[in-house]
N, C-alpha and C. Protein backbone atom coordinates (compact mmCIF):
# COMPACT_ATOMS: atom_id res chain seq x y z
N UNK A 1 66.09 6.13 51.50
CA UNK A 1 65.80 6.71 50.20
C UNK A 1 64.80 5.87 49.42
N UNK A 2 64.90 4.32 49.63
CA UNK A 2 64.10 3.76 48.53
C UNK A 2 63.36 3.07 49.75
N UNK A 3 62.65 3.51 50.99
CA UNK A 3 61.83 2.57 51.98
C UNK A 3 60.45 3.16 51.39
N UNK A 4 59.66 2.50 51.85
CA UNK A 4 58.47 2.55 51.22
C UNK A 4 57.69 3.70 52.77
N UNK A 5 56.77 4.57 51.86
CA UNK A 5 56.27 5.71 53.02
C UNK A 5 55.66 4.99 53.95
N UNK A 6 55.41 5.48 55.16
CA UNK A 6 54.51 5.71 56.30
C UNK A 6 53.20 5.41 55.77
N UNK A 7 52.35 4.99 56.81
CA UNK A 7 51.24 5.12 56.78
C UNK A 7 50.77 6.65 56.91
N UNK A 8 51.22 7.43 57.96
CA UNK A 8 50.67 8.74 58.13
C UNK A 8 51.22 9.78 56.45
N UNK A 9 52.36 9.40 56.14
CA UNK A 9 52.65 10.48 54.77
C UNK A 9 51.51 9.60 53.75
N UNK A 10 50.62 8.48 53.90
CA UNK A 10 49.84 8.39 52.76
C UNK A 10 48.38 8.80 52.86
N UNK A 11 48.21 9.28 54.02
CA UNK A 11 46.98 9.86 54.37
C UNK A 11 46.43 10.95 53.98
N UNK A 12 47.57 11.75 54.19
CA UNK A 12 46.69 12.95 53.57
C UNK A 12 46.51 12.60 52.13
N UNK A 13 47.42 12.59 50.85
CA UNK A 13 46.81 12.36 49.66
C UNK A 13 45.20 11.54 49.13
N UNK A 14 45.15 10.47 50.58
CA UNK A 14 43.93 9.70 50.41
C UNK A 14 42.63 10.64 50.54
N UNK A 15 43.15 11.34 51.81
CA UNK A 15 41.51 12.30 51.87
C UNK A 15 41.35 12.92 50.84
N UNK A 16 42.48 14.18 50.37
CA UNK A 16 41.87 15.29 49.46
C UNK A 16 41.55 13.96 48.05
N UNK A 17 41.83 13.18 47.56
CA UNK A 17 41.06 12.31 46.32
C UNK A 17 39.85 12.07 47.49
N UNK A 18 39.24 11.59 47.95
CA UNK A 18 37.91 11.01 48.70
C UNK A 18 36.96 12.70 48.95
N UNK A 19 37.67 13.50 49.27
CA UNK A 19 37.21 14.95 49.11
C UNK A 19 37.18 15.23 47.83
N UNK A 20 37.59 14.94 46.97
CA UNK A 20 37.46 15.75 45.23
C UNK A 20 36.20 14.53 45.36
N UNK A 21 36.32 13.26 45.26
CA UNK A 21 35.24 12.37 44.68
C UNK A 21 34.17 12.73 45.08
N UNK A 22 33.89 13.42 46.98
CA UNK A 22 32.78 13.61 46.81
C UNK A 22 32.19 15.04 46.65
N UNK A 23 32.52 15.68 46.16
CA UNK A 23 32.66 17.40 45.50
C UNK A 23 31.44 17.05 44.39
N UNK A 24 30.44 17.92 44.50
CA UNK A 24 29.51 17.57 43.43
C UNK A 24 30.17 18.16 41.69
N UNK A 25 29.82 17.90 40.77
CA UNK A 25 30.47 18.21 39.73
C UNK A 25 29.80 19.33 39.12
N UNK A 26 30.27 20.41 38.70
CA UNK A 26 29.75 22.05 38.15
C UNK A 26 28.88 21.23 36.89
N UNK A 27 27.35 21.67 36.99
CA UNK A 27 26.84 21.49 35.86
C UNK A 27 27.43 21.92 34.81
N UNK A 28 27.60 23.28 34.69
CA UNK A 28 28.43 24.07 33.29
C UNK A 28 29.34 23.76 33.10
N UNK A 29 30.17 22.43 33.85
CA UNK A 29 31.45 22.19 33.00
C UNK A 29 31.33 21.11 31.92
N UNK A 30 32.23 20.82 30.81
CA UNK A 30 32.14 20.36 29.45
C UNK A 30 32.14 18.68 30.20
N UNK A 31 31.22 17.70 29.78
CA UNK A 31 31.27 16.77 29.85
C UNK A 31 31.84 15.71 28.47
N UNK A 32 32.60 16.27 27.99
CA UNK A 32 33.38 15.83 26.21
C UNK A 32 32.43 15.47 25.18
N UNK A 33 30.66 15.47 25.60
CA UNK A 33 30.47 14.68 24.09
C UNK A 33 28.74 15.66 24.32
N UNK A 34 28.06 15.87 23.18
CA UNK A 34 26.73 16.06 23.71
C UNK A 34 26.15 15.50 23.66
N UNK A 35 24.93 15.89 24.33
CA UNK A 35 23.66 15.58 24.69
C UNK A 35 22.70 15.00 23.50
N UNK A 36 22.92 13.52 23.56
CA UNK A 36 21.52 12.85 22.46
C UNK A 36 20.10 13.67 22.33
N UNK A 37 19.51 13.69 21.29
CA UNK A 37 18.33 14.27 21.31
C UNK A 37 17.08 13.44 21.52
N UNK A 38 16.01 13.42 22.66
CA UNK A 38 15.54 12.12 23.39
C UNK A 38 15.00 11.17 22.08
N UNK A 39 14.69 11.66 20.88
CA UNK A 39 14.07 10.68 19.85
C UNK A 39 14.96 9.63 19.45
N UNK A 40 16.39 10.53 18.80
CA UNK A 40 17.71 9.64 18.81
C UNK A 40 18.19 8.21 19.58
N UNK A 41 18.05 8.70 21.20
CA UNK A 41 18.36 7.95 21.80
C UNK A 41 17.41 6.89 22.08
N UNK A 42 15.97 6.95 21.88
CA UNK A 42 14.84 6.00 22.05
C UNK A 42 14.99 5.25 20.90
N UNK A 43 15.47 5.58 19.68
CA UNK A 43 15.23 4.76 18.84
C UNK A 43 16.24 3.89 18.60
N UNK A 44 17.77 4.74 18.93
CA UNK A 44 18.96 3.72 19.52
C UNK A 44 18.24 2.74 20.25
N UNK A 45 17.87 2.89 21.73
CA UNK A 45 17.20 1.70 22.41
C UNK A 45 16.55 0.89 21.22
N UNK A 46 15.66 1.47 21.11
CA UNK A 46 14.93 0.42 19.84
C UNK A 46 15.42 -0.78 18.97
N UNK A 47 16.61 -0.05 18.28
CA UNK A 47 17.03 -0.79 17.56
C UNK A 47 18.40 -1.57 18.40
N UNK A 48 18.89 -1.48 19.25
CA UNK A 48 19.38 -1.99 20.04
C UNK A 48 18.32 -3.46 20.70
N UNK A 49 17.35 -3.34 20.74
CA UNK A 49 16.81 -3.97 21.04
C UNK A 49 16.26 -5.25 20.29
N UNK A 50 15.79 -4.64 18.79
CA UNK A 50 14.85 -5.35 18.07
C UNK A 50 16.00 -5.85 17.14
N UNK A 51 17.55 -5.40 17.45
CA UNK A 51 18.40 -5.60 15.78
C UNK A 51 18.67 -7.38 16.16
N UNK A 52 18.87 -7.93 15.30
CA UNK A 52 18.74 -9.29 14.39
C UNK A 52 19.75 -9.68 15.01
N UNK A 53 19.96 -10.93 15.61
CA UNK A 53 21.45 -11.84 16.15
C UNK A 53 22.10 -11.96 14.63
N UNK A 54 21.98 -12.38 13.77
CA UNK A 54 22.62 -12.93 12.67
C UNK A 54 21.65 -12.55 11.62
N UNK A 55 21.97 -12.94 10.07
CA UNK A 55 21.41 -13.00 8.74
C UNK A 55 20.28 -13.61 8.58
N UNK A 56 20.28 -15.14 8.99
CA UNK A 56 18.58 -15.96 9.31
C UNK A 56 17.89 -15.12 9.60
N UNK A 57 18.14 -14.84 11.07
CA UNK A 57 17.27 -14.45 11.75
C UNK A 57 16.55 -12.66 11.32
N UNK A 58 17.61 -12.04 10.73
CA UNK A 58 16.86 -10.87 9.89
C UNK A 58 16.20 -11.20 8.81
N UNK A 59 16.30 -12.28 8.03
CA UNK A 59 15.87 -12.68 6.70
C UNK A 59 14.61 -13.18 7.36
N UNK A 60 14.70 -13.90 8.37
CA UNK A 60 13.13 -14.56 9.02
C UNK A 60 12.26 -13.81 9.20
N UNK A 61 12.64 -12.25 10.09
CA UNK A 61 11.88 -11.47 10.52
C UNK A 61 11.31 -10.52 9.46
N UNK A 62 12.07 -10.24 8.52
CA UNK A 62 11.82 -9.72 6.97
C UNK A 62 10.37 -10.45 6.49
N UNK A 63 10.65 -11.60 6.52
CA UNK A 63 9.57 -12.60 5.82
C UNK A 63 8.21 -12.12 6.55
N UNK A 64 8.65 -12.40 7.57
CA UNK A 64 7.26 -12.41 8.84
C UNK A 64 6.12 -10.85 8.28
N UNK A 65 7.24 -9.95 8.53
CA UNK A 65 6.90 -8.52 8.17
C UNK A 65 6.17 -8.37 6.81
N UNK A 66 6.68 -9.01 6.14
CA UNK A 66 6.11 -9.40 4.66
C UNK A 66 4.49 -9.72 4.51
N UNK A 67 4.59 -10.72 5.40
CA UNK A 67 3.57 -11.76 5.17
C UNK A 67 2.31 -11.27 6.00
N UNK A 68 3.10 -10.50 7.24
CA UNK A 68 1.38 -9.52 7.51
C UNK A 68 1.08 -8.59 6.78
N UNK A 69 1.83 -7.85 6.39
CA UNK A 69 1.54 -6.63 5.44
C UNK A 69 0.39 -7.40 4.19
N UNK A 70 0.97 -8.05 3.33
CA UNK A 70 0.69 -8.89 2.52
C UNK A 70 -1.53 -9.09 3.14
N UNK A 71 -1.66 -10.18 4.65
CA UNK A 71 -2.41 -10.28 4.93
C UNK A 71 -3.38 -9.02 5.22
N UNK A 72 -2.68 -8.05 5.81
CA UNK A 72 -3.69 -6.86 5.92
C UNK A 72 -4.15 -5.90 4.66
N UNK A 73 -2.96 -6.55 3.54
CA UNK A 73 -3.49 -5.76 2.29
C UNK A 73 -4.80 -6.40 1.64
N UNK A 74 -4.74 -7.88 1.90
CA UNK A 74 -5.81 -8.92 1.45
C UNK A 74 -6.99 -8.12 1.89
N UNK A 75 -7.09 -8.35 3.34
CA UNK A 75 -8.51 -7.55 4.52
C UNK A 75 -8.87 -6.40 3.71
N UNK A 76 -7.61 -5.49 3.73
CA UNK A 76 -8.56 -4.35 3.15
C UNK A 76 -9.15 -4.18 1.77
N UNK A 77 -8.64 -5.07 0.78
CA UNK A 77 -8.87 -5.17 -0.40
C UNK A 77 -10.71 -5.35 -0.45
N UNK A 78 -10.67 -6.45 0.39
CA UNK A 78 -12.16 -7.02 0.73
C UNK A 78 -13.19 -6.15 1.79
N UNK A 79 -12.54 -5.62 2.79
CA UNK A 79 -13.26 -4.50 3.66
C UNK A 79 -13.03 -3.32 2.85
N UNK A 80 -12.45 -2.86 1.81
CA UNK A 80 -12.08 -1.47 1.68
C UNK A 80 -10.82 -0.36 2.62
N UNK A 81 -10.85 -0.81 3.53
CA UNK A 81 -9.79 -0.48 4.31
C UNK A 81 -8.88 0.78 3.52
N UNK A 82 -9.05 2.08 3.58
CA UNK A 82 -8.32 2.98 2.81
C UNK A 82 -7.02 2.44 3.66
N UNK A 83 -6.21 2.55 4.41
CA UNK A 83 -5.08 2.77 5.41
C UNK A 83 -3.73 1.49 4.81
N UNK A 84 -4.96 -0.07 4.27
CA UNK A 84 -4.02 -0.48 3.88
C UNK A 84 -3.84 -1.36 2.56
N UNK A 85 -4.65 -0.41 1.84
CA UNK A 85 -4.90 -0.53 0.64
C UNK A 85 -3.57 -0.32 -0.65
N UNK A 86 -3.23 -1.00 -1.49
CA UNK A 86 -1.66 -1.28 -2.46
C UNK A 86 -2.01 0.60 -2.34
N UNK A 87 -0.81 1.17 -3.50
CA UNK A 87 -0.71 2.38 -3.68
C UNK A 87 -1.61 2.50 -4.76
N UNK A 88 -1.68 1.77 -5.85
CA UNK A 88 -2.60 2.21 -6.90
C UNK A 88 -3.83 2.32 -6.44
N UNK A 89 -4.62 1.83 -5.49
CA UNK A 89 -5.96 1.92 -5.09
C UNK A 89 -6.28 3.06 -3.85
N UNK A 90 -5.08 3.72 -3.57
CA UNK A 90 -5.53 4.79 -2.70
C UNK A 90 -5.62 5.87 -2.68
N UNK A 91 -6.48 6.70 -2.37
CA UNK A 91 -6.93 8.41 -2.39
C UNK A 91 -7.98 8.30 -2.46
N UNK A 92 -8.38 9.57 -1.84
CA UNK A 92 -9.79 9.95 -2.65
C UNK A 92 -10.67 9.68 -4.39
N UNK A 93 -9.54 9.84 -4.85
CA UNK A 93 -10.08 10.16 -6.67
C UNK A 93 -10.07 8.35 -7.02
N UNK A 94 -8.80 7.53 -6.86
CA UNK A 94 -9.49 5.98 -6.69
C UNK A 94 -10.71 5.52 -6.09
N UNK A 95 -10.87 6.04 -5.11
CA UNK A 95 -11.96 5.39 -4.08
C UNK A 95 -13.53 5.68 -5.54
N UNK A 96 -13.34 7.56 -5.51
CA UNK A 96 -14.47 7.74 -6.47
C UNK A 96 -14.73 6.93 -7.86
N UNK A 97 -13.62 6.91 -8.54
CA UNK A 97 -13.24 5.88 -9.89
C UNK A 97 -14.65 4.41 -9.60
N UNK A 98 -13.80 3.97 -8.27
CA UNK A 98 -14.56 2.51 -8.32
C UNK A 98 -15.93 2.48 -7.68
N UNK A 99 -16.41 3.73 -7.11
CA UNK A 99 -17.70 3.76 -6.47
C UNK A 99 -18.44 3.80 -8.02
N UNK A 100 -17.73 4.89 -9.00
CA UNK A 100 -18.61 5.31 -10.07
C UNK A 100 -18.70 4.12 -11.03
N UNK A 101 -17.48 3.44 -11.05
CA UNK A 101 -17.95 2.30 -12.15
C UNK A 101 -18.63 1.08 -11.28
N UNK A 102 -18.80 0.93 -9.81
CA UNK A 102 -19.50 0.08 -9.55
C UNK A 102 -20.86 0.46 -9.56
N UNK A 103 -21.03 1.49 -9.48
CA UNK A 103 -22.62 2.19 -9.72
C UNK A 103 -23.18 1.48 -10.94
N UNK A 104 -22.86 1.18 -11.89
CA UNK A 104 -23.71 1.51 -13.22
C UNK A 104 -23.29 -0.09 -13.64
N UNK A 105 -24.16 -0.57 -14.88
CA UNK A 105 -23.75 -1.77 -15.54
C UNK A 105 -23.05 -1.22 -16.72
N UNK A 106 -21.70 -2.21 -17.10
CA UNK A 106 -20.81 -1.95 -18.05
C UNK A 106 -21.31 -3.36 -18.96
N UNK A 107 -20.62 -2.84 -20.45
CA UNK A 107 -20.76 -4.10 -21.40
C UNK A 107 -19.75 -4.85 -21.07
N UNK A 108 -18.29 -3.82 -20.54
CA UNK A 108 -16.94 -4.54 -20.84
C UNK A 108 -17.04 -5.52 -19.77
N UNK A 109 -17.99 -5.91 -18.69
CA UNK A 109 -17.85 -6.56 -17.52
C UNK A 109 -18.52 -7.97 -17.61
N UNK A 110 -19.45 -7.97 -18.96
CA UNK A 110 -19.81 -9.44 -19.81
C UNK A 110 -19.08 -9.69 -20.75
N UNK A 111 -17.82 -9.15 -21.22
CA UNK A 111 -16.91 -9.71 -22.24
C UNK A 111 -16.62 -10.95 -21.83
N UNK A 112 -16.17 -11.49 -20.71
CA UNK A 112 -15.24 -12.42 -20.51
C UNK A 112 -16.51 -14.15 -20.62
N UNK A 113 -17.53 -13.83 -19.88
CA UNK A 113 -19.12 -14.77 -20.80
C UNK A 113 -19.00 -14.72 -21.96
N UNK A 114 -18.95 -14.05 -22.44
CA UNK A 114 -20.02 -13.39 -23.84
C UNK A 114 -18.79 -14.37 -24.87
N UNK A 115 -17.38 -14.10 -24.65
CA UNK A 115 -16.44 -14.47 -25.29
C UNK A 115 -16.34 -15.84 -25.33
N UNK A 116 -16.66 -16.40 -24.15
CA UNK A 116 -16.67 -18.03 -23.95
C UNK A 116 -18.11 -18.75 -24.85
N UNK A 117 -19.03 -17.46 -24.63
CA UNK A 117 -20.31 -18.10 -25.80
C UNK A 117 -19.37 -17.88 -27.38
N UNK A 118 -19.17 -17.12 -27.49
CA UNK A 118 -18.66 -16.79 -29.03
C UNK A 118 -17.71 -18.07 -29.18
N UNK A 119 -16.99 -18.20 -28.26
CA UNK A 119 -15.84 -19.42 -29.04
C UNK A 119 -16.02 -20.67 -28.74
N UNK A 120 -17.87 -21.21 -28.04
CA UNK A 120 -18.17 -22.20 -28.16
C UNK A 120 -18.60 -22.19 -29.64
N UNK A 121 -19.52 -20.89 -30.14
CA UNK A 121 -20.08 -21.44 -31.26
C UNK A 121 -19.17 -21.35 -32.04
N UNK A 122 -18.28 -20.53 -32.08
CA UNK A 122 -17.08 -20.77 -33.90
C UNK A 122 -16.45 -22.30 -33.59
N UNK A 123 -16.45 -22.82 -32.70
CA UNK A 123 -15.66 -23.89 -32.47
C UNK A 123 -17.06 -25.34 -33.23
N UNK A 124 -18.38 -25.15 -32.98
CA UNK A 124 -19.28 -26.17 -33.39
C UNK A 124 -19.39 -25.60 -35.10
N UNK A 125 -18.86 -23.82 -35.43
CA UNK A 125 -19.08 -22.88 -36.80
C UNK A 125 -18.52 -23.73 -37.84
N UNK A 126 -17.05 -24.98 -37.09
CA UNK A 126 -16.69 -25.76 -38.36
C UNK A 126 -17.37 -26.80 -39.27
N UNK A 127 -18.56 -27.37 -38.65
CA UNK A 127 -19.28 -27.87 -38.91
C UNK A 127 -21.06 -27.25 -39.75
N UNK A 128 -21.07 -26.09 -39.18
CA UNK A 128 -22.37 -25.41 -39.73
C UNK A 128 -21.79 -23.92 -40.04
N UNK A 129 -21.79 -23.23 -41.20
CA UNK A 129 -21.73 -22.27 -41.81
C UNK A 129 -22.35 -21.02 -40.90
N UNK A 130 -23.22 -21.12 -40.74
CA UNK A 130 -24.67 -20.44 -40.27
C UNK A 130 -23.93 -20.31 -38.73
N UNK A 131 -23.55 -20.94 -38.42
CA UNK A 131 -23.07 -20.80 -36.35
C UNK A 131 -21.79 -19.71 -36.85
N UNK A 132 -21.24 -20.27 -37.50
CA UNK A 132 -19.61 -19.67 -37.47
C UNK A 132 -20.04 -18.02 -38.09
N UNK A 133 -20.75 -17.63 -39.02
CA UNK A 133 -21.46 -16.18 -39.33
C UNK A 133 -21.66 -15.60 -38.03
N UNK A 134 -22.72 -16.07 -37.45
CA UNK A 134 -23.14 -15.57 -35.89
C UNK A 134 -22.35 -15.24 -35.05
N UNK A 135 -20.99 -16.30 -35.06
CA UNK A 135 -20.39 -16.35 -33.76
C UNK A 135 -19.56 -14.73 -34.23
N UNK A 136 -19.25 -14.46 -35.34
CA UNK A 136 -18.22 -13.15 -35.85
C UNK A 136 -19.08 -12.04 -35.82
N UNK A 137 -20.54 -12.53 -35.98
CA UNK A 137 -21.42 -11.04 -36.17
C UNK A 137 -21.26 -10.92 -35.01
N UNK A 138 -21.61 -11.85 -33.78
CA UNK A 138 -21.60 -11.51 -32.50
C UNK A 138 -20.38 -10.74 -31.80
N UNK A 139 -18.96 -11.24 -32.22
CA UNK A 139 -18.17 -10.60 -31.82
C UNK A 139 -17.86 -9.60 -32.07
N UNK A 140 -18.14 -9.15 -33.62
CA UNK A 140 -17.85 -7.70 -33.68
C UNK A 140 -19.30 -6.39 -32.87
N UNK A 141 -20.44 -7.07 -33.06
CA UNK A 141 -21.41 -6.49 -31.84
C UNK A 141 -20.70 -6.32 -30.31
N UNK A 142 -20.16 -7.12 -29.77
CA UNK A 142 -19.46 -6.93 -28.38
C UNK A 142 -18.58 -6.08 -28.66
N UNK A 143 -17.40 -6.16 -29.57
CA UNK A 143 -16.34 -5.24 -29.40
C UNK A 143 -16.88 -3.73 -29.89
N UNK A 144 -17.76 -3.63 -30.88
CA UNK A 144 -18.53 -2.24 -31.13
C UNK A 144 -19.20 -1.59 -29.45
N UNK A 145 -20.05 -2.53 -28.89
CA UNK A 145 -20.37 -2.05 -27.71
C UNK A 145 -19.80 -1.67 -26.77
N UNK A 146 -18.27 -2.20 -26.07
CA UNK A 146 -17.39 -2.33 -25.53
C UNK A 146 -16.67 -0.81 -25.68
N UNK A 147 -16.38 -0.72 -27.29
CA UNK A 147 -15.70 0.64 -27.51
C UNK A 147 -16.82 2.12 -26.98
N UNK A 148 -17.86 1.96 -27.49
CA UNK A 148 -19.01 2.55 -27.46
C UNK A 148 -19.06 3.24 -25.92
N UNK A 149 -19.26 2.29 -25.04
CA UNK A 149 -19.77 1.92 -24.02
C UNK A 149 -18.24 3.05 -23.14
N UNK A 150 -17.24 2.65 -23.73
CA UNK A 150 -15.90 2.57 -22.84
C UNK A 150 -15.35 4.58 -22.78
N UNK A 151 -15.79 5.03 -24.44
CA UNK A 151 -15.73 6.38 -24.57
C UNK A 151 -16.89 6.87 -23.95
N UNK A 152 -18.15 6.48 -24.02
CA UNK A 152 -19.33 7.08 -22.93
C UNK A 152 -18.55 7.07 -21.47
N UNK A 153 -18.01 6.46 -20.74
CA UNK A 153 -17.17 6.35 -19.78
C UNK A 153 -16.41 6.94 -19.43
N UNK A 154 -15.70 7.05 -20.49
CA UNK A 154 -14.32 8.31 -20.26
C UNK A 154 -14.52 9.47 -20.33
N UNK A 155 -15.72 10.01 -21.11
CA UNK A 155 -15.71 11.48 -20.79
C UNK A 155 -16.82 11.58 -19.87
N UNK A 156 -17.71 11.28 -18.75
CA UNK A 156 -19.10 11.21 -17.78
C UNK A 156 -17.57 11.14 -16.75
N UNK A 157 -16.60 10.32 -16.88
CA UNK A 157 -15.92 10.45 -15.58
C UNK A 157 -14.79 11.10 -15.36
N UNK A 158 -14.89 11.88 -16.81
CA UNK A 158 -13.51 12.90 -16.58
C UNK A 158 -14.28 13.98 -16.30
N UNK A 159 -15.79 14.25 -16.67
CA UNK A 159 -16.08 15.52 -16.74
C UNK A 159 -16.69 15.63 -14.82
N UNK A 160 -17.08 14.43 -14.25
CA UNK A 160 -17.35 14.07 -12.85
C UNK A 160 -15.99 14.24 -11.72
N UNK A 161 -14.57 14.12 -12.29
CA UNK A 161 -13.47 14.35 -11.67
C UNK A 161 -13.17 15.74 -11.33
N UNK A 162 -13.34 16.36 -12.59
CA UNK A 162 -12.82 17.67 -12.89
C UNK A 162 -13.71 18.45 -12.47
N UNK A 163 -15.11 18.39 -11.52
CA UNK A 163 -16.18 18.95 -11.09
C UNK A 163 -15.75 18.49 -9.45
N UNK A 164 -15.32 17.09 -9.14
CA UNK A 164 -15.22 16.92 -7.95
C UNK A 164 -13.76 17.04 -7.18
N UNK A 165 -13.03 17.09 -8.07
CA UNK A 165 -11.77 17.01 -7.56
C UNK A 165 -10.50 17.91 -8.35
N UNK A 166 -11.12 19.16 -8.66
CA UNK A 166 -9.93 19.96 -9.12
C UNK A 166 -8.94 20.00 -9.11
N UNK A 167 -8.46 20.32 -7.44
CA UNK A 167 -6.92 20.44 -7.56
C UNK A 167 -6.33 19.16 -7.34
N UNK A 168 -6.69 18.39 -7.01
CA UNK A 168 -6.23 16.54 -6.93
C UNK A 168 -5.50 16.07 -8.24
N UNK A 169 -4.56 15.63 -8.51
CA UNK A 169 -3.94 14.59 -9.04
C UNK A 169 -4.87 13.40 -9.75
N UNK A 170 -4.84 13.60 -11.19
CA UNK A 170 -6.20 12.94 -11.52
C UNK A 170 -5.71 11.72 -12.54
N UNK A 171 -4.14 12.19 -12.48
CA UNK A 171 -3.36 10.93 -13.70
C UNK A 171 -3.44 9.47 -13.81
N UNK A 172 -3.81 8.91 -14.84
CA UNK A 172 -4.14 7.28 -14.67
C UNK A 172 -5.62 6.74 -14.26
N UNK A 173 -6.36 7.88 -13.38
CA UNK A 173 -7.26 7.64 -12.98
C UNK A 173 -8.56 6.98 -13.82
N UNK A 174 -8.86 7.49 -14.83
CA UNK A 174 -9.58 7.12 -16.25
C UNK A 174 -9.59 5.68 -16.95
N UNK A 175 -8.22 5.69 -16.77
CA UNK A 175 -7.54 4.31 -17.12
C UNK A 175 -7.69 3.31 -16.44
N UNK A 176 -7.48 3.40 -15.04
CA UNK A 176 -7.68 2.50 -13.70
C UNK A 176 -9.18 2.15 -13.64
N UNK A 177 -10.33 3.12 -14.08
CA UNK A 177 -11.61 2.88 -14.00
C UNK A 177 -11.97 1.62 -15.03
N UNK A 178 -11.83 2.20 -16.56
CA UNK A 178 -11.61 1.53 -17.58
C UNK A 178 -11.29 -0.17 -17.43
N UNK A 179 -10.16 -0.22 -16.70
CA UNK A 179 -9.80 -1.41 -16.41
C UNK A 179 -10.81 -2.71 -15.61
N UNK A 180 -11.04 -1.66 -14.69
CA UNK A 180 -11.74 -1.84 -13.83
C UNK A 180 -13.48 -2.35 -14.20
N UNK A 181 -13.43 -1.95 -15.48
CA UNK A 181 -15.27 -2.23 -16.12
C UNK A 181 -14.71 -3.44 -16.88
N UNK A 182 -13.76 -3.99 -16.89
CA UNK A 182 -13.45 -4.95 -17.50
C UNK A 182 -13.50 -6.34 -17.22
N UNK A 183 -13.51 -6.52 -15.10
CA UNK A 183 -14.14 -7.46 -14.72
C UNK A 183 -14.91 -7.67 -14.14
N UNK A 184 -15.06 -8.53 -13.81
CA UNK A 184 -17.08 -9.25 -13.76
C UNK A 184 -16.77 -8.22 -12.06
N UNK A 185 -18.36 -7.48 -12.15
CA UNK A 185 -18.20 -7.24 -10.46
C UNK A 185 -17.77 -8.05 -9.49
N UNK A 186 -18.66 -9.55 -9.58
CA UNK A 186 -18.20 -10.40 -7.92
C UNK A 186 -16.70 -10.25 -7.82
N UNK A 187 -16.04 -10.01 -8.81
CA UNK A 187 -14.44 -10.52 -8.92
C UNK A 187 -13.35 -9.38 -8.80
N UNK A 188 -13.78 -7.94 -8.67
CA UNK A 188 -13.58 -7.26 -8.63
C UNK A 188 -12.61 -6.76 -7.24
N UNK A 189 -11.74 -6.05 -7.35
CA UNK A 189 -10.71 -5.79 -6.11
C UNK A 189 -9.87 -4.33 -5.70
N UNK A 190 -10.49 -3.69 -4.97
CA UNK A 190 -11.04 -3.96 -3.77
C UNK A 190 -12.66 -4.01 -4.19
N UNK A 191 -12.97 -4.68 -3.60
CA UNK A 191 -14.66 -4.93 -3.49
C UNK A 191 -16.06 -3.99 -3.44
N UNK A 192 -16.50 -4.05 -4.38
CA UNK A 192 -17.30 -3.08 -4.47
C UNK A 192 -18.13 -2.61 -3.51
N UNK A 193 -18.18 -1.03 -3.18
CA UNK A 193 -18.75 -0.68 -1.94
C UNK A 193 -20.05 -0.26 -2.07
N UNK A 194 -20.44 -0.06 -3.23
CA UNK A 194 -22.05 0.35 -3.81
C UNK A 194 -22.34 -0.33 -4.56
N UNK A 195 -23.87 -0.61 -4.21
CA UNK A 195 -25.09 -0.69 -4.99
C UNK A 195 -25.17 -0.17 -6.59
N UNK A 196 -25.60 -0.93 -7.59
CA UNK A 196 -25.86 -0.50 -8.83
C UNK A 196 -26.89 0.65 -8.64
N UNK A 197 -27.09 1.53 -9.14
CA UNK A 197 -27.31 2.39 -9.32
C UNK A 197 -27.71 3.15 -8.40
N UNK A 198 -26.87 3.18 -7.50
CA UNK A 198 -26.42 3.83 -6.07
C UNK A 198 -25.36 5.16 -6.76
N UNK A 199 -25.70 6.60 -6.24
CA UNK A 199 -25.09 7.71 -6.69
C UNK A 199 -23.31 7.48 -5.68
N UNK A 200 -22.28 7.76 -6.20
CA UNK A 200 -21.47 7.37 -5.33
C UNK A 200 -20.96 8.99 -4.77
């Protein structure tokens, strides 16, 4: 009752399992889970691959990521590079903004000279009457020109937007130019791509 079977009574059970194992399996039957969708599963790999041992080491690779971005924003600032240019400097209607104010000479783009002459002379004005007059006539001449200069600007490049770029998104744009006549060309960013009085 309790002897342990035969070799021959354990035989047959062995084949029919070695016969089911090698029975090919019905495509159409339910395999319990579905089918990844191939993007899913590549990018599983992916990140299976590229994910971080620990906190350092994601904080390191963070940095790294940083610091080229960072470098290729520099390049394009200086090449123009639309692709990896900050957000405020990209589109079409930016690109035009800075072709149009690099085209032309602005007053607002000798303020930052002009200002360092003015507050050499009020600074010698304590001593001579006659300098310190000059140095205020002078400044209110710059800031008259400046304003002057800045509304001639705003409407030549709103009325140049609204001719070139209708249905475009034109918000800030005016403003960004504006700004933009404010420093000295060499210093200017991204770098000017035209010639003074080059049509842009």
């Amino acid at each position: 009752m309790f002897r342990s079977r035969s070799k021959d009574e354990k035989a047959p059970t062995d084949k029919v399992t070695a016969d089911l194992s090698k029975q090919p399996r019905d495509p159409e039957a339910p395999k319990g889970r579905p089918t990844p969708k191939r993007s899913d599963a590549q990018s599983q790999r992916r990140r299976a691959q590229s994910a971080p041992l620990d906190r350092k080491e994601a904080a390191k690779r963070q940095r790294e990521a940083r610091r080229a971005d960072l470098a290729r924003q520099r390049e394009a600032l200086n090449s123009g590079d639309e692709r990896y240019l900050p957000a405020r400097d990209k589109g079409p209607v930016r690109r035009f903004v800075r072709d149009f104010v690099d085209s032309r000479f602005a007053v607002a783009e000798f303020f930052l000279p002009m200002a360092v002459v003015i507050l050499v002379l009020s600074l010698f004005g304590n001593t001579n009457r006659s300098l310190q007059s000059i140095s205020l006539l002078l400044w209110g001449v710059v800031v008259v020109l400046i304003v002057l200069d800045s509304i001639g600007l705003w409407f030549r490049l709103k009325k140049q937007l609204n001719e070139r770029f209708p249905n475009e998104p034109k918000r800030g744009a005016i403003a960004y130019g504006l700004m933009r006549t404010l420093q000295m060309r060499r210093l200017r960013l991204p770098k000017p791509q035209v010639k003074r009085g080059e049509r842009p």
